[in-house]
C-alpha atoms as a PDB file:
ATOM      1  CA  UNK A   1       0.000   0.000   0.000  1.00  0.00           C
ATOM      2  CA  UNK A   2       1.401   3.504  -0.800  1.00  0.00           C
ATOM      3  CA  UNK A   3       1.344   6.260   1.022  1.00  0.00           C
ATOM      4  CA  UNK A   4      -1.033   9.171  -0.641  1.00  0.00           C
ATOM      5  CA  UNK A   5       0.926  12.946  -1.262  1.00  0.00           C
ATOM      6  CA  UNK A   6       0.253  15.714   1.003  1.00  0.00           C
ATOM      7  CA  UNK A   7      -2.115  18.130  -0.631  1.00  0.00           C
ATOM      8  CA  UNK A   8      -0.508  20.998  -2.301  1.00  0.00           C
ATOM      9  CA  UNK A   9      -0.242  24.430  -0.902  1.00  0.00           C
ATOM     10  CA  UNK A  10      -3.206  26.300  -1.752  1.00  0.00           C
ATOM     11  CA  UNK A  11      -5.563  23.638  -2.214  1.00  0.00           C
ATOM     12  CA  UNK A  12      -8.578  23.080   0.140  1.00  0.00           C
ATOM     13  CA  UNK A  13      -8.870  20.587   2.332  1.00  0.00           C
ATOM     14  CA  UNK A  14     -11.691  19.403   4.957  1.00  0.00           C
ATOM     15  CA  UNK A  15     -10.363  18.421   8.667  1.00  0.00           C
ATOM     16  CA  UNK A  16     -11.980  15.201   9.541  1.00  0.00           C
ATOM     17  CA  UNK A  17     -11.495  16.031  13.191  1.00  0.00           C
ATOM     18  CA  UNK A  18     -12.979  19.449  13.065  1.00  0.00           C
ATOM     19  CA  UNK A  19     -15.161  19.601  10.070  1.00  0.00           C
ATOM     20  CA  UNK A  20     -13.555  22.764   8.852  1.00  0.00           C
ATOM     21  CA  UNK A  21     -12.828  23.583   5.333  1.00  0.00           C
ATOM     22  CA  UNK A  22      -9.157  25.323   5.385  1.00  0.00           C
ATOM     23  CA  UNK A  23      -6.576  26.380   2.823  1.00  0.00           C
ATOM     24  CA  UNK A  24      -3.194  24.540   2.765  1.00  0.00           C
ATOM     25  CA  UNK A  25      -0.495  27.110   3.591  1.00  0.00           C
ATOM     26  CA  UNK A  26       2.290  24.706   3.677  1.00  0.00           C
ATOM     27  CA  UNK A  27       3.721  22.009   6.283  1.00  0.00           C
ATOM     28  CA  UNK A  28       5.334  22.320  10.168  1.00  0.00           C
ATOM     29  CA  UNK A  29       7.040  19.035  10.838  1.00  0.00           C
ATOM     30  CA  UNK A  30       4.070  16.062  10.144  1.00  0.00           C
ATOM     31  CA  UNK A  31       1.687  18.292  10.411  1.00  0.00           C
ATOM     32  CA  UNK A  32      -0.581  20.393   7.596  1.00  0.00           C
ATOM     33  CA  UNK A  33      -0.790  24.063   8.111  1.00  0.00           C
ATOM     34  CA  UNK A  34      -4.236  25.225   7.360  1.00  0.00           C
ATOM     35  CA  UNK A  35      -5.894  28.788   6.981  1.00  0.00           C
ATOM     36  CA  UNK A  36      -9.737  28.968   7.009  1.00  0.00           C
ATOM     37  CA  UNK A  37     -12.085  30.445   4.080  1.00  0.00           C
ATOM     38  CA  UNK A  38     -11.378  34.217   4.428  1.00  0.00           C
ATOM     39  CA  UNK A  39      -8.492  34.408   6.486  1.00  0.00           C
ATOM     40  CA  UNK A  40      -7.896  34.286  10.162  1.00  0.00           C
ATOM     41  CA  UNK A  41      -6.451  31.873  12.642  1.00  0.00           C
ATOM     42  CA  UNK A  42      -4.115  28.410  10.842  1.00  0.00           C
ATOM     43  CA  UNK A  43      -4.301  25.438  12.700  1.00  0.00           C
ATOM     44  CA  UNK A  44      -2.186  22.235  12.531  1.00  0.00           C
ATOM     45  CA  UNK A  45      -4.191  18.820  10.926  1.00  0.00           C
ATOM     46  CA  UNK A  46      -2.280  15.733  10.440  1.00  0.00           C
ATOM     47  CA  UNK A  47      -2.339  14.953   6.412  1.00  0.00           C
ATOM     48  CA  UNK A  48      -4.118  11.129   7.618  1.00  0.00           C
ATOM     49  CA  UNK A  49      -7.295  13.355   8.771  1.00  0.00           C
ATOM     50  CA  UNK A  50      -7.202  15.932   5.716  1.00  0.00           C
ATOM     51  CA  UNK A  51      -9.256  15.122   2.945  1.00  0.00           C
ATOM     52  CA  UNK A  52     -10.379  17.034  -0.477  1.00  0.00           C
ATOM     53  CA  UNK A  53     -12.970  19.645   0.126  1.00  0.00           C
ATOM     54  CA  UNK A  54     -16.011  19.564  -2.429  1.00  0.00           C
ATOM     55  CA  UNK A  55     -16.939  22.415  -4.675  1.00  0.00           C
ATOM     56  CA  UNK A  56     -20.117  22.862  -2.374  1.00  0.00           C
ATOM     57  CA  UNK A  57     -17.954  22.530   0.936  1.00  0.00           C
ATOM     58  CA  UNK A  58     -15.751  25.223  -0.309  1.00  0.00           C
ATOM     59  CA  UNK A  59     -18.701  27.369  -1.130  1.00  0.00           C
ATOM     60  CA  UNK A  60     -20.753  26.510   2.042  1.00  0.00           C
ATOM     61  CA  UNK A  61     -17.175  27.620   3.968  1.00  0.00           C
ATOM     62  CA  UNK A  62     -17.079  31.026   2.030  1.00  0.00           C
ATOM     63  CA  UNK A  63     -20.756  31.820   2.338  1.00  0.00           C
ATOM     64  CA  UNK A  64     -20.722  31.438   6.723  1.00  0.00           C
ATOM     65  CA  UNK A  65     -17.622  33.785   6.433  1.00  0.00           C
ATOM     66  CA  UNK A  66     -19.202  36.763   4.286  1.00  0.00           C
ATOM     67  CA  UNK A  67     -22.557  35.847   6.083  1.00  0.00           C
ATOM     68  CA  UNK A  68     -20.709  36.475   9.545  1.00  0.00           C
ATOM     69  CA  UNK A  69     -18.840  39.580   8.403  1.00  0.00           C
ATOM     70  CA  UNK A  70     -22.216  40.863   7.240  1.00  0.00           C
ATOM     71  CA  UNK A  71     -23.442  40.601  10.839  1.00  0.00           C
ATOM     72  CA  UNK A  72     -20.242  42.267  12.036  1.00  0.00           C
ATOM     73  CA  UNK A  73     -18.964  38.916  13.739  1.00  0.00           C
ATOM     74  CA  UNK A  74     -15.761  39.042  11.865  1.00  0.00           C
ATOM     75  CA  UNK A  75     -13.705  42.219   9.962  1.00  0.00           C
END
């Protein structure tokens, strides 16, 4: 059985632990560095719990974030 590549920097990827869609900014260590839709806080996600987001998670992701900074939750 091989081992599957790490998703390239920039793509989007869904956290299996979380359930958060996040951008790929790059590796620390064994760990995925990921940035969610619209900026703000990266977390670490080990590249075993990443998967590929779907066109309508990545969209879903980006709607809550312009819906929130509509409400003035986020700037």
């Amino acid at each position: 059985m091989t081992a599957l590549a790490p998703p390239a920097s920039g793509a989007y990827v869904v956290d299996t632990r979380t359930g958060r869609v996040g951008q790929v900014r790059g590796g620390a260590g064994p760990y995925l560095r990921l940035r969610p839709v619209g900026g703000g806080r990266e977390w670490e996600c080990a590249p075993a719990a990443a998967r590929p987001a779907t066109a309508v998670e990545r969209l879903r992701a980006a709607t809550a974030y312009v819906n929130a900074r509509s409400r003035g939750e986020r700037a």
